[in-house]
Protein backbone atom coordinates (compact mmCIF):
# COMPACT_ATOMS: atom_id res chain seq x y z
CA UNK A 1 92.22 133.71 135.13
CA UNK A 2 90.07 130.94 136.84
CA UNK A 3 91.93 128.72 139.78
CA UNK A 4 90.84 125.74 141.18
CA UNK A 5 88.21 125.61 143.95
CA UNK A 6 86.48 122.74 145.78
CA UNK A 7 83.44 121.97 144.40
CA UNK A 8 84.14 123.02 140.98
CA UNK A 9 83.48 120.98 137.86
CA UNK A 10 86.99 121.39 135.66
CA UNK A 11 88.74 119.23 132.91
CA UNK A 12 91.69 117.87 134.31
CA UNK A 13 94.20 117.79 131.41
CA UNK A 14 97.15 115.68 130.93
CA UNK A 15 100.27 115.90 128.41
CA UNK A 16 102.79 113.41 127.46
CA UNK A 17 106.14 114.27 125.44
CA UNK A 18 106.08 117.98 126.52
CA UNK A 19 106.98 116.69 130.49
CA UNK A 20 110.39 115.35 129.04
CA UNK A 21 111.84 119.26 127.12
CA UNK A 22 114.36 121.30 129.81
CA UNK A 23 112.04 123.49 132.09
CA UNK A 24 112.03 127.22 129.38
CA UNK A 25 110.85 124.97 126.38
CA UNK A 26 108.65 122.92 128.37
CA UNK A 27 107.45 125.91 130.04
CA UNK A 28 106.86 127.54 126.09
CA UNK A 29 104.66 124.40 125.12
CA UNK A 30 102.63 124.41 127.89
CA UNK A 31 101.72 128.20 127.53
CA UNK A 32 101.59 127.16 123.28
CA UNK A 33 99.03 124.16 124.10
CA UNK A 34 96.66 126.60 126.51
CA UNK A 35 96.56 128.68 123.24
CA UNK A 36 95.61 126.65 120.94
CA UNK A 37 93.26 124.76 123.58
CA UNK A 38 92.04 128.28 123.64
CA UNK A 39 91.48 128.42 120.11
CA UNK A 40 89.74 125.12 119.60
CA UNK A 41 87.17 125.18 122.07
CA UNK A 42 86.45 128.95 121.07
CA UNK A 43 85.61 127.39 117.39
CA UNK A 44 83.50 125.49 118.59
CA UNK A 45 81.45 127.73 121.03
CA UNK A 46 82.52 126.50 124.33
CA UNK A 47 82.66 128.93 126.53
CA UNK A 48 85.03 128.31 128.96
CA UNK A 49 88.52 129.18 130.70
CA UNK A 50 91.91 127.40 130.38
CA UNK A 51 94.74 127.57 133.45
CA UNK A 52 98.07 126.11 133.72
CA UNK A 53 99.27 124.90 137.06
CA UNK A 54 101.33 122.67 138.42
CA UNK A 55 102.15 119.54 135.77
CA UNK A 56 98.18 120.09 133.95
CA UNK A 57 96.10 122.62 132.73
CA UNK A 58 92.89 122.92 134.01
CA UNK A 59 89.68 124.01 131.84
CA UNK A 60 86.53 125.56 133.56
CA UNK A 61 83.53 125.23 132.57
CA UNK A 62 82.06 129.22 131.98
CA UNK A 63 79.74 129.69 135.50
CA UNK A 64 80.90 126.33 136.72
CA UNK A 65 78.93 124.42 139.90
CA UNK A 66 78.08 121.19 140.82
CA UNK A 67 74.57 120.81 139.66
CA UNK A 68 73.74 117.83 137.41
CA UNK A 69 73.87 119.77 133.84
CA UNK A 70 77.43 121.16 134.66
CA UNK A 71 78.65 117.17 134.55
CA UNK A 72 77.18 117.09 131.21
CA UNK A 73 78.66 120.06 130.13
CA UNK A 74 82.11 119.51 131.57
CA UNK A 75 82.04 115.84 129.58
CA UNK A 76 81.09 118.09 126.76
CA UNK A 77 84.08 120.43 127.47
CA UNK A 78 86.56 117.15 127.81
CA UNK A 79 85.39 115.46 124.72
CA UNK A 80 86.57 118.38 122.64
CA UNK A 81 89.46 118.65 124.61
CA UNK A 82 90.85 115.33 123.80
CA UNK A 83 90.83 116.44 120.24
CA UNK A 84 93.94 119.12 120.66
CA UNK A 85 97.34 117.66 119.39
CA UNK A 86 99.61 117.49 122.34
CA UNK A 87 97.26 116.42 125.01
CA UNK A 88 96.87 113.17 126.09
CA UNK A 89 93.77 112.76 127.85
CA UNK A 90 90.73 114.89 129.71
CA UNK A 91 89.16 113.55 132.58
CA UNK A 92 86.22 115.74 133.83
CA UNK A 93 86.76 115.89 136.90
CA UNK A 94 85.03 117.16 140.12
CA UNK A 95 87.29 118.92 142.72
CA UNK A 96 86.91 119.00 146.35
CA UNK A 97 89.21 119.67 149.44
CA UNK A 98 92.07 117.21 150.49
CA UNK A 99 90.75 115.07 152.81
CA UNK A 100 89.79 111.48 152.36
CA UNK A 101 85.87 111.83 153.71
CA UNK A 102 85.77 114.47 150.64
CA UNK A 103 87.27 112.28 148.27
CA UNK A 104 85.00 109.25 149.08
CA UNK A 105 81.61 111.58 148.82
CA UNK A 106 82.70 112.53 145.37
CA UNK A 107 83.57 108.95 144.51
CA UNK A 108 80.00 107.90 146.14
CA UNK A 109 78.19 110.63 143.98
CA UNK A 110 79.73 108.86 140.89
CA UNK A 111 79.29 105.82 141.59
CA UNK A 112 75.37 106.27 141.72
CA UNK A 113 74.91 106.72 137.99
CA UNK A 114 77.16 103.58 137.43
CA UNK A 115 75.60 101.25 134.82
CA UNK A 116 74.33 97.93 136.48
CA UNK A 117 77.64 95.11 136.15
CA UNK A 118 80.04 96.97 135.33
CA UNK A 119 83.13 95.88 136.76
CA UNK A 120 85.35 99.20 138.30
CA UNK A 121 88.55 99.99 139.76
CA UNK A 122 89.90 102.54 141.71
CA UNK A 123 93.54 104.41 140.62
CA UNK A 124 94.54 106.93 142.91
CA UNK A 125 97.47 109.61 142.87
CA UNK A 126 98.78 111.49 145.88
CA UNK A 127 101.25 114.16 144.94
CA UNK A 128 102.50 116.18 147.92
CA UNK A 129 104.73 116.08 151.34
CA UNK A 130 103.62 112.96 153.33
CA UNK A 131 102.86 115.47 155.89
CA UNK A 132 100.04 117.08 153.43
CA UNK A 133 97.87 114.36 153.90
CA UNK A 134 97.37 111.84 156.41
CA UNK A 135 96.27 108.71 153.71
CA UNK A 136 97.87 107.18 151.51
CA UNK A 137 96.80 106.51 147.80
CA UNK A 138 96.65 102.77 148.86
CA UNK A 139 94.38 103.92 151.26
CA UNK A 140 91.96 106.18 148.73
CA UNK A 141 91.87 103.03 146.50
CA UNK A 142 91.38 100.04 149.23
CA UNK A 143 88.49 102.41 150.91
CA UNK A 144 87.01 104.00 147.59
CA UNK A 145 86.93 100.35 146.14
CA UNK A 146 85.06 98.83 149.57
CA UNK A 147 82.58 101.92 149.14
CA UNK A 148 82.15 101.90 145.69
CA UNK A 149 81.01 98.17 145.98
CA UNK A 150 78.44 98.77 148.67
CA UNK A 151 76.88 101.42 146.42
CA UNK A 152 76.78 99.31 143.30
CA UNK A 153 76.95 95.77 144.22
CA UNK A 154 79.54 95.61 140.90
CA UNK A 155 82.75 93.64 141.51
CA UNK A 156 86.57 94.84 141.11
CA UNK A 157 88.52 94.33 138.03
CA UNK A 158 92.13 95.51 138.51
CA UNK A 159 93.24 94.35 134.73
CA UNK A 160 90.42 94.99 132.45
CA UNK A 161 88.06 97.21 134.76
CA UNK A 162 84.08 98.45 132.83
CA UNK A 163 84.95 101.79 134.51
CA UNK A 164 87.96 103.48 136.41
CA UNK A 165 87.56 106.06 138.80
CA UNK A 166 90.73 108.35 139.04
CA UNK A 167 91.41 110.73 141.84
CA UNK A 168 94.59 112.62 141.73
CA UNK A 169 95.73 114.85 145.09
CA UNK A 170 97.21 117.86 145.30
CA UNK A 171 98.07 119.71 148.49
CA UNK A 172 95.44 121.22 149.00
CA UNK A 173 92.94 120.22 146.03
CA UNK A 174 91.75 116.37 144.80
CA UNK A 175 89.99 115.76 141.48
CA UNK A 176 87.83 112.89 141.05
CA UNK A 177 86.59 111.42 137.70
CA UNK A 178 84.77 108.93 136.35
CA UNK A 179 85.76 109.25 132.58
CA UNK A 180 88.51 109.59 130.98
CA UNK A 181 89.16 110.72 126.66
CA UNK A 182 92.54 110.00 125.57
CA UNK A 183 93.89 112.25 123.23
CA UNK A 184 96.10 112.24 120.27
CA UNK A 185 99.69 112.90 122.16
CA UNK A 186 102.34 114.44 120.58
CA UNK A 187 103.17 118.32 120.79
CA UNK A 188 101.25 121.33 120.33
CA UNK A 189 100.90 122.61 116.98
CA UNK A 190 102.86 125.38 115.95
CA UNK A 191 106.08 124.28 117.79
CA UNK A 192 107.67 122.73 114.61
CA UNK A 193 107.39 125.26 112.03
CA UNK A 194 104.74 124.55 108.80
CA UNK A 195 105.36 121.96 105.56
CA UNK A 196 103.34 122.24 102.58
CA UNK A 197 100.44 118.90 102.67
CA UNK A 198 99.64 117.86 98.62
CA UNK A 199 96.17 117.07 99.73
CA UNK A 200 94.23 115.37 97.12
CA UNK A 201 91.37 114.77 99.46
CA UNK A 202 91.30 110.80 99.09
CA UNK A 203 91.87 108.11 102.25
CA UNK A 204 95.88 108.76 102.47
CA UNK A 205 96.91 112.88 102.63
CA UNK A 206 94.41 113.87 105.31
CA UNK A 207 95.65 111.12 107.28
CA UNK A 208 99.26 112.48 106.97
CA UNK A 209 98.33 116.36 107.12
CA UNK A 210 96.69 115.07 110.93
CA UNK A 211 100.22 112.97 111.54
CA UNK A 212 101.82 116.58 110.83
CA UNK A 213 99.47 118.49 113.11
CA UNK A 214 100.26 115.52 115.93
CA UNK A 215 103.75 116.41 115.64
CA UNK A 216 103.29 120.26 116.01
CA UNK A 217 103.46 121.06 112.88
CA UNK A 218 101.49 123.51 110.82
CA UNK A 219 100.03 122.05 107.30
CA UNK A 220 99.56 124.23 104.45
CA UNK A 221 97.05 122.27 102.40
CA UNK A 222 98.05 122.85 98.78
CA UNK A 223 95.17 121.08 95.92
CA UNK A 224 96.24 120.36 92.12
CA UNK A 225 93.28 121.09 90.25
CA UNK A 226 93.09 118.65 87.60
CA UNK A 227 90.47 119.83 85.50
CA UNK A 228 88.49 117.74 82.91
CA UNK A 229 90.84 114.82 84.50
CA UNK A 230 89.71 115.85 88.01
CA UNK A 231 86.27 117.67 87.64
CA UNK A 232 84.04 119.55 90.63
CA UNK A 233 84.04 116.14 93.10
CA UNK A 234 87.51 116.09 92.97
CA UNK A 235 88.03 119.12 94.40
CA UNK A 236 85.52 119.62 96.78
CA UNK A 237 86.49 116.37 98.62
CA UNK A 238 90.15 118.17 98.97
CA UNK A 239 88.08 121.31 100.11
CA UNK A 240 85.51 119.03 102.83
CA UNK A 241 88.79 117.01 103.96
CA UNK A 242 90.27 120.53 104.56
CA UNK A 243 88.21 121.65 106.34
CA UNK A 244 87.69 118.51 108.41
CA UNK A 245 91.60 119.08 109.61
CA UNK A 246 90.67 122.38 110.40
CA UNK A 247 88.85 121.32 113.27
CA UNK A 248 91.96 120.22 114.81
CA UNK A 249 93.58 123.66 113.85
CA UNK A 250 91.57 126.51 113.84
CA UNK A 251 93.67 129.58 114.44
CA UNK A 252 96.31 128.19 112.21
CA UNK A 253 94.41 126.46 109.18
CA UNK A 254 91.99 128.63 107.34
CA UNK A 255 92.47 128.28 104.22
CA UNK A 256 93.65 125.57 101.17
CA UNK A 257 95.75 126.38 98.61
CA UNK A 258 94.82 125.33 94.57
CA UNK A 259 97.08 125.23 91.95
CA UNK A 260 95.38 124.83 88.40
CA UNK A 261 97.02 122.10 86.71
CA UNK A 262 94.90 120.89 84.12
CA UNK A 263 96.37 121.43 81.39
CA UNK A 264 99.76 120.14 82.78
CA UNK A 265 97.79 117.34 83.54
CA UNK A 266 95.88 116.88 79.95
CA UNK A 267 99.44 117.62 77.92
CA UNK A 268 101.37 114.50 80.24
CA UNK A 269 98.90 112.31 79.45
CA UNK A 270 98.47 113.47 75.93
CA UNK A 271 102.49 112.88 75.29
CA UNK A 272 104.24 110.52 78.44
CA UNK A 273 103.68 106.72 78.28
CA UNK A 274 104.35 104.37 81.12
CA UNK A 275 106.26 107.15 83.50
CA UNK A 276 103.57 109.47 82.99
CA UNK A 277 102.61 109.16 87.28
CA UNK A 278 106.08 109.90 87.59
CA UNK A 279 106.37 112.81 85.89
CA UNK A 280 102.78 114.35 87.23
CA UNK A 281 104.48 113.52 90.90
CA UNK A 282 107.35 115.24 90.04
CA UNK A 283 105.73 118.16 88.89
CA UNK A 284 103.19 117.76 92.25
CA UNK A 285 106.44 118.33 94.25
CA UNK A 286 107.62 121.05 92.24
CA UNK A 287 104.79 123.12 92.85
CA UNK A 288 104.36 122.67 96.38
CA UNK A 289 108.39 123.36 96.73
CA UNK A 290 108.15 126.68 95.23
CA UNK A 291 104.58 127.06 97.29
CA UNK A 292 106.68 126.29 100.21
CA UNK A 293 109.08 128.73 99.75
CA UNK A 294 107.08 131.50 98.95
CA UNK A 295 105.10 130.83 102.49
CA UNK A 296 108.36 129.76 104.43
CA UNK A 297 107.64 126.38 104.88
CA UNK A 298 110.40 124.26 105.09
CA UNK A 299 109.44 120.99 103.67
CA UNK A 300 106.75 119.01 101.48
CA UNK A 301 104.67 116.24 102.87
CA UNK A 302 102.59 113.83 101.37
CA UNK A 303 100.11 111.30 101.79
CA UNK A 304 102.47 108.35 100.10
CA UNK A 305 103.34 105.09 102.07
CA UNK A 306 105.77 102.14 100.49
CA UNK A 307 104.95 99.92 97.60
CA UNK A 308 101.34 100.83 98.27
CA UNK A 309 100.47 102.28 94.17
CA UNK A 310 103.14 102.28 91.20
CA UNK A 311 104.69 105.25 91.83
CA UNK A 312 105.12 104.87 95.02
CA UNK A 313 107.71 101.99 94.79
CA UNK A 314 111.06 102.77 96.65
CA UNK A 315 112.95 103.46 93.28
CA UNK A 316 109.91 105.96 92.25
CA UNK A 317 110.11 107.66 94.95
CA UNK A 318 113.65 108.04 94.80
CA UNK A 319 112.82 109.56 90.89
CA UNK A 320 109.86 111.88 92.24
CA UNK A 321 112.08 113.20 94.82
CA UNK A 322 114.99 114.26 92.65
CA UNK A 323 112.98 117.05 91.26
CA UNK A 324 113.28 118.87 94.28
CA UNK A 325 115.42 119.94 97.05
CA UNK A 326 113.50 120.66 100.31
CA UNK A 327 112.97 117.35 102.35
CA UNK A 328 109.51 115.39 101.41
CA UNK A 329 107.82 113.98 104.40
CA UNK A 330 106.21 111.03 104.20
CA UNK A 331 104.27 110.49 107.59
CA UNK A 332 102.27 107.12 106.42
CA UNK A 333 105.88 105.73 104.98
CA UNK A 334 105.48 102.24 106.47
CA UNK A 335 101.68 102.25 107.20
CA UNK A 336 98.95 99.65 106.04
CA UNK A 337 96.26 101.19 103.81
CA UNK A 338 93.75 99.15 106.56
CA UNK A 339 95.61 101.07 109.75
CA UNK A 340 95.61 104.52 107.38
CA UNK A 341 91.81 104.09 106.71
CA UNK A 342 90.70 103.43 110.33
CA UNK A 343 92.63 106.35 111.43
CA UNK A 344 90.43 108.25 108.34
CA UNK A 345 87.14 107.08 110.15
CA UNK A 346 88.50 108.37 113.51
CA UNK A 347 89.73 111.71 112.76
CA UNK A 348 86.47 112.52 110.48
CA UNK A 349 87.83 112.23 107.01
CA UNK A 350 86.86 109.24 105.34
CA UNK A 351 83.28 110.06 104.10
CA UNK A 352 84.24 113.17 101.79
CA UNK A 353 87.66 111.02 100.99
CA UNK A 354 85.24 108.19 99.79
CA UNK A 355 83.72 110.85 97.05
CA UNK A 356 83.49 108.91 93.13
CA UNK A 357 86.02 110.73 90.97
CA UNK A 358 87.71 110.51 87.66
CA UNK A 359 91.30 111.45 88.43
CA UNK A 360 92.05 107.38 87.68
CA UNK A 361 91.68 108.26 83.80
CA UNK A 362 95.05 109.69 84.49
CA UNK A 363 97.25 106.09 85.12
CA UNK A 364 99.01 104.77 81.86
CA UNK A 365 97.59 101.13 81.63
CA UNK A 366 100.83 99.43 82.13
CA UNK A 367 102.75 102.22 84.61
CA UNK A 368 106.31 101.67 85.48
CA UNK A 369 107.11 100.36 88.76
CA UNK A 370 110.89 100.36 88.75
CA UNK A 371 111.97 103.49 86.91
CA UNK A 372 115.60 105.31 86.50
CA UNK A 373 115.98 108.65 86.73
CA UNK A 374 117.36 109.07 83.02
CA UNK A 375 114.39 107.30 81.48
CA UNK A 376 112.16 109.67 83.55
CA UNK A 377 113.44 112.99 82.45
CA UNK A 378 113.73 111.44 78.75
CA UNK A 379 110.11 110.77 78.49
CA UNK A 380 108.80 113.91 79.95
CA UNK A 381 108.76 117.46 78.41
CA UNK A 382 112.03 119.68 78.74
CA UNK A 383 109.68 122.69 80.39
CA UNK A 384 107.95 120.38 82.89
CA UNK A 385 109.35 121.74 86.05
CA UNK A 386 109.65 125.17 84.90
CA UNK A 387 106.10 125.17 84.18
CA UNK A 388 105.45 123.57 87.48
CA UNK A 389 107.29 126.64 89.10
CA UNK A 390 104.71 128.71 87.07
CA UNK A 391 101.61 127.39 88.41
CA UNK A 392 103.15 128.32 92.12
CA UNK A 393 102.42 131.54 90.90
CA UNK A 394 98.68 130.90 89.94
CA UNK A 395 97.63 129.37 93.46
CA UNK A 396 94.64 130.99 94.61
CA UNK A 397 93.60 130.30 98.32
CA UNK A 398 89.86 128.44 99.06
CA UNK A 399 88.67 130.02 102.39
CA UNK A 400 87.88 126.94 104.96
């Protein structure tokens, strides 16, 4: 394994929630995130090594130095970084010894590729015995700032800065950046068990499958085919979105799950009236329950938020949930659709979500929006959910 050296270009990575669990589970996390760190940036052919020391872990660059393409590649390195669930931010960082001359040479050689006005600031950290160091962090920032102005003429901006250099002190180490890529928080996937995603590949479901993975938690994408009421650009924006979350995931997502459903799908709408969403989303949950425990997955989630479409009304929800036992997880619950489909464009998923389909040919014209229970199960066919638990059987898996 790699350690830190002066004069090294590494990605100086921080995490949030883990810092709070008792030492042995925060100690498991940690080691958890490296993995999947691991994972991620082999996917994506970046060759490089990940550490764990101290409160960080440290990536380095494969055949690291401190010529001028290794700064591009590190920024490369922390870029894709700041994609893993459970870290909060990559700085690319250059270290050098702990002295304060060091630290204001590396601040200096930063500070010439500056863009003209930009306002800056100066945050320093000292972590250590007083006796380690003989400066202060108020002293790094008063003396980096006065430096950093004579180089580029730009002004200090304490609240709203263009730029913020960071330099962080250890004992014996200091890393200085110049950039900084926050992260998505939360805790590293695969500490929270997996739940069974109904993806349907439009705006919402990808959105909470990534809310899942923020939390830790494995997604097993599972896809309703719904044949002539679906068709080929139904499903392949559930495959593309797939395999868009993948990229957050890929030692632990490789493949999506379909369930053919069209004919469930063409005798509902052939014999159910106004609950006939109902009774398709009951069925939907069905499936993925017996999906879920066939894989060991101990819940459903879906992409569903409150009062948002017709069956998603707080006593149709109540109605779709009754067909099942295992908890449904609704990650977008209170969410705006606007918030939800920002978040889309961010993570990567809106274009194939976007796709024209037909699957609206399903919706009765007039669908019920406050439905009992009772009138539910009246209306739909007695062998509903036991052919739901059938299809579980018929799930073939799409390789991502």
């Amino acid at each position: 394994m790699n350690t830190v050296r002066s004069a090294d270009w590494v990605v100086l990575v921080a995490y949030g929630e883990i810092g709070v669990k008792s030492s042995g589970v925060r100690r498991e996390m940690v080691e958890t995130l490296a993995d999947n760190l691991r994972a991620l940036l082999a996917d994506r052919d970046l060759a490089a090594e990940v550490e764990a020391r101290w409160s960080r872990l440290f990536v380095h660059p494969a055949d690291s130095s401190t010529a001028p393409a290794d700064r591009e590649r590190v920024t490369r390195l922390a870029e894709a970084v700041a994609d893993c669930v459970g870290v909060v931010s990559a700085r690319p960082s250059l270290a050098c010894s702990a002295e304060l001359d060091a630290v204001l040479d590396a601040l200096r050689d930063f500070a010439r590729d500056a863009p003209a006005g930009d306002s800056f600031a100066v945050r320093a950290r000292r972590v250590g015995p007083d006796e380690a160091h003989d400066f202060s962090a108020r002293e790094i920032e008063r003396e980096g700032g006065s430096l950093i102005e004579s180089v580029t003429g730009a002004s200090v901006d304490l609240d709203d800065p263009d730029r913020t250099y960071r330099v962080e002190v250890r004992e014996d180490t200091a890393f200085v950046s110049a950039r900084e890529f926050s992260g998505p928080g939360g805790l590293p996937l695969g500490t929270q068990g997996k739940s069974v995603l109904l993806l349907s590949g439009g705006i919402d479901s990808p959105v909470a499958g990534y809310e899942l993975l923020r939390r830790g938690c494995e997604i097993v994408p599972l896809y309703l085919d719904l044949g002539d009421y679906g068709g080929p650009d139904h499903r392949a924006r559930a495959v593309e979105t797939a395999r868009v979350l993948r990229r957050y995931a890929p030692d632990r997502l490789d493949r999506l799950w379909v369930a053919p459903a069209g004919d469930l799908v063409a005798d509902l709408t052939d014999s159910v009236g106004d609950t006939r969403m109902l009774s398709l989303r009951r069925a939907m949950l069905v499936v993925a329950e017996s999906v879920a425990q066939r894989l060991e997955a101990h819940s459903v989630t879906t992409g569903e938020s409150l009062g948002q479409k017709s069956s998603q009304t707080g006593p149709n929800l109540a109605v779709t949930d009754a067909a099942v036992s295992l908890p449904v997880h609704r990650p977008l619950l209170t969410r705006d659709k606007n918030d939800v489909t920002e978040q889309a464009r961010r993570i990567g998923t809106f274009d194939d979500s976007t796709l024209p389909v037909g699957c609206e040919r399903v919706a009765p014209p007039h669908p019920e929006t406050n439905a009992t229970l009772a009138a539910v199960v009246a209306a739909e066919p007695e062998d509903l959910l036991e052919r739901a638990r059938s299809l579980a059987e018929s799930v073939e898996p799409v390789d991502l």
